[in-house]
C-alpha atoms as a PDB file:
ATOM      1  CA  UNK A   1       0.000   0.000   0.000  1.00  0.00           C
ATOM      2  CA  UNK A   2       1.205   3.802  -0.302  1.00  0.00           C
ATOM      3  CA  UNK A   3       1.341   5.891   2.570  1.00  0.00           C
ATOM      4  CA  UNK A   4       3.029   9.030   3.668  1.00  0.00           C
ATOM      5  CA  UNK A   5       5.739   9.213   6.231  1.00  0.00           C
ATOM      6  CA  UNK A   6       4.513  11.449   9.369  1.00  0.00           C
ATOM      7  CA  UNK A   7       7.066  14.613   9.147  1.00  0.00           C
ATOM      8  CA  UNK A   8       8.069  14.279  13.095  1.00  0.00           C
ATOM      9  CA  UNK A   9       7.354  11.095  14.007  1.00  0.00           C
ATOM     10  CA  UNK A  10       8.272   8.776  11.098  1.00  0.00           C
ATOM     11  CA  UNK A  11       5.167   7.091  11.721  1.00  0.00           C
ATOM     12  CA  UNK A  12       3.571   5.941   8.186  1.00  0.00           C
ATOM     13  CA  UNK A  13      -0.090   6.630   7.263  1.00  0.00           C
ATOM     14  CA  UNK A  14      -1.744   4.062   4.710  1.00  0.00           C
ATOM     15  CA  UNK A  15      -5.347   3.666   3.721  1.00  0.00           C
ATOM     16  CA  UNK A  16      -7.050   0.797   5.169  1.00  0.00           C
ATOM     17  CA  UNK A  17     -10.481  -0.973   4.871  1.00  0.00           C
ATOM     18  CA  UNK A  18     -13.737   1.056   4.365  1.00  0.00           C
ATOM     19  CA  UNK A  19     -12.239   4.620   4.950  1.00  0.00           C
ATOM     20  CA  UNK A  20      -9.558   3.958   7.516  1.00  0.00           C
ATOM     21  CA  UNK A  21      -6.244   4.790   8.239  1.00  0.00           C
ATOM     22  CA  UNK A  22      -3.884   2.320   9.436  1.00  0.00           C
ATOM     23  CA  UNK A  23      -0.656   3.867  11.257  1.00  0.00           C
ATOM     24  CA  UNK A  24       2.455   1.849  12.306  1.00  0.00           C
ATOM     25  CA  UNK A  25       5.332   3.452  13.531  1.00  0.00           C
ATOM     26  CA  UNK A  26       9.141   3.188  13.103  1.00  0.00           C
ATOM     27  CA  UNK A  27       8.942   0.253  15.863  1.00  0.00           C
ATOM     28  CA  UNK A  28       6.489  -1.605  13.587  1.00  0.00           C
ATOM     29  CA  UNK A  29       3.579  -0.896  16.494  1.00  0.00           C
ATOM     30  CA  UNK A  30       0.542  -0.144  14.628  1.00  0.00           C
ATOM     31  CA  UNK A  31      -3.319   0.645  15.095  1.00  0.00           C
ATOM     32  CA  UNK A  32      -6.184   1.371  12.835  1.00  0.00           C
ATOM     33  CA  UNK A  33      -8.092   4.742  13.098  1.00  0.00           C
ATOM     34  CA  UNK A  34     -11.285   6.808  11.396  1.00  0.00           C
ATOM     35  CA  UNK A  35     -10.789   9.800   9.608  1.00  0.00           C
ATOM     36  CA  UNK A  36     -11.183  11.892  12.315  1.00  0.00           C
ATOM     37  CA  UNK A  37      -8.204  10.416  14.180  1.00  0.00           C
ATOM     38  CA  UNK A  38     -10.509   8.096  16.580  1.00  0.00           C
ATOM     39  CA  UNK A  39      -8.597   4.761  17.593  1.00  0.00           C
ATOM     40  CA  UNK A  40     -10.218   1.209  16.690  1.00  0.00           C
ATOM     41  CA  UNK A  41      -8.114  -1.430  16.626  1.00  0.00           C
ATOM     42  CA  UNK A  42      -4.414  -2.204  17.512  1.00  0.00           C
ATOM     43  CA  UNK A  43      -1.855  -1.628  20.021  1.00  0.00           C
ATOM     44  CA  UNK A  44      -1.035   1.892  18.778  1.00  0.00           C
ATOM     45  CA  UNK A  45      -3.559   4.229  20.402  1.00  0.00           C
ATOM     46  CA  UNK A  46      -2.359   7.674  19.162  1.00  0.00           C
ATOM     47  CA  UNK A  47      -2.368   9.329  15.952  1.00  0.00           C
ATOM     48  CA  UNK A  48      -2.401  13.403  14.207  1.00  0.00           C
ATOM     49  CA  UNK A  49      -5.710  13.238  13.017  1.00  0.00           C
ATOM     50  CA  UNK A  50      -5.082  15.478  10.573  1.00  0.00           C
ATOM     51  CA  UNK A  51      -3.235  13.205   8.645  1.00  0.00           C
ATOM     52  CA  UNK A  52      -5.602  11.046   9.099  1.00  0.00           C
ATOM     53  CA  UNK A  53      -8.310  12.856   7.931  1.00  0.00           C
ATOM     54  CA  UNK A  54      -6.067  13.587   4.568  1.00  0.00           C
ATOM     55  CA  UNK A  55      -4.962  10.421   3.705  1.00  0.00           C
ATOM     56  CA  UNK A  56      -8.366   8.890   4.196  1.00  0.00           C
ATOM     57  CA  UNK A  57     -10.007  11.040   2.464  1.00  0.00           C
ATOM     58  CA  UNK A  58     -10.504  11.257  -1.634  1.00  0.00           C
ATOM     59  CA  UNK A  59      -8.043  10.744  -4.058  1.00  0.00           C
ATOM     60  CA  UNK A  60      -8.836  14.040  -6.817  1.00  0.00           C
ATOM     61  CA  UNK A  61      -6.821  15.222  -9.556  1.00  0.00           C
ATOM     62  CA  UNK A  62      -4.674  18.291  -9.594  1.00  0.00           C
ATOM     63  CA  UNK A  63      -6.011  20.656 -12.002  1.00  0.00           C
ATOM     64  CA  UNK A  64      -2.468  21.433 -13.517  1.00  0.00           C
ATOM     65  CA  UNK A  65      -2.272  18.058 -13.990  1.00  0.00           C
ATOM     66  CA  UNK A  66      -5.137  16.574 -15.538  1.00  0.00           C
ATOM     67  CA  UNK A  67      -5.857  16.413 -19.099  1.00  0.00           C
ATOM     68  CA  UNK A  68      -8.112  19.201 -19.336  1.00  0.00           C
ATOM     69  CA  UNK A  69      -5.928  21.533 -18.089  1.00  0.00           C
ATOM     70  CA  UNK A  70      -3.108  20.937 -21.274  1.00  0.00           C
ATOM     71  CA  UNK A  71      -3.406  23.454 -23.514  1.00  0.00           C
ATOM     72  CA  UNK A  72      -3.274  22.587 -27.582  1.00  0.00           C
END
């Protein structure tokens, strides 16, 4: 899965099942969160829930990069 590295923690944020984030840090201790940052499952009970909330949330295209946005 991709993920993004937490910028002070090293802690890596993936996208799980049905809208979650699963975290697991540089020790390989990991949990499974919502969006919002709320813990579910796993021994890891803390999180930034605003990464969460980014990398859970939609996948959308950059306009500058999209192929309507090229110019003929």
């Amino acid at each position: 899965m991709l993920g993004i590295r937490h910028p002070f923690s090293g802690a890596l944020y993936e996208q799980h099942d049905n809208g979650t984030v699963k975290v697991t840090t540089k020790d390989e201790v990991s949990g499974v969160f919502t969006a919002g940052g709320r813990h579910l499952s796993g021994d890891l009970r803390e999180c930034d829930p605003q990464l969460c909330g980014w990398v859970a949330g939609p996948i959308m295209a950059n306009h500058r990069m999209s192929e309507s946005a090229k110019r003929s």
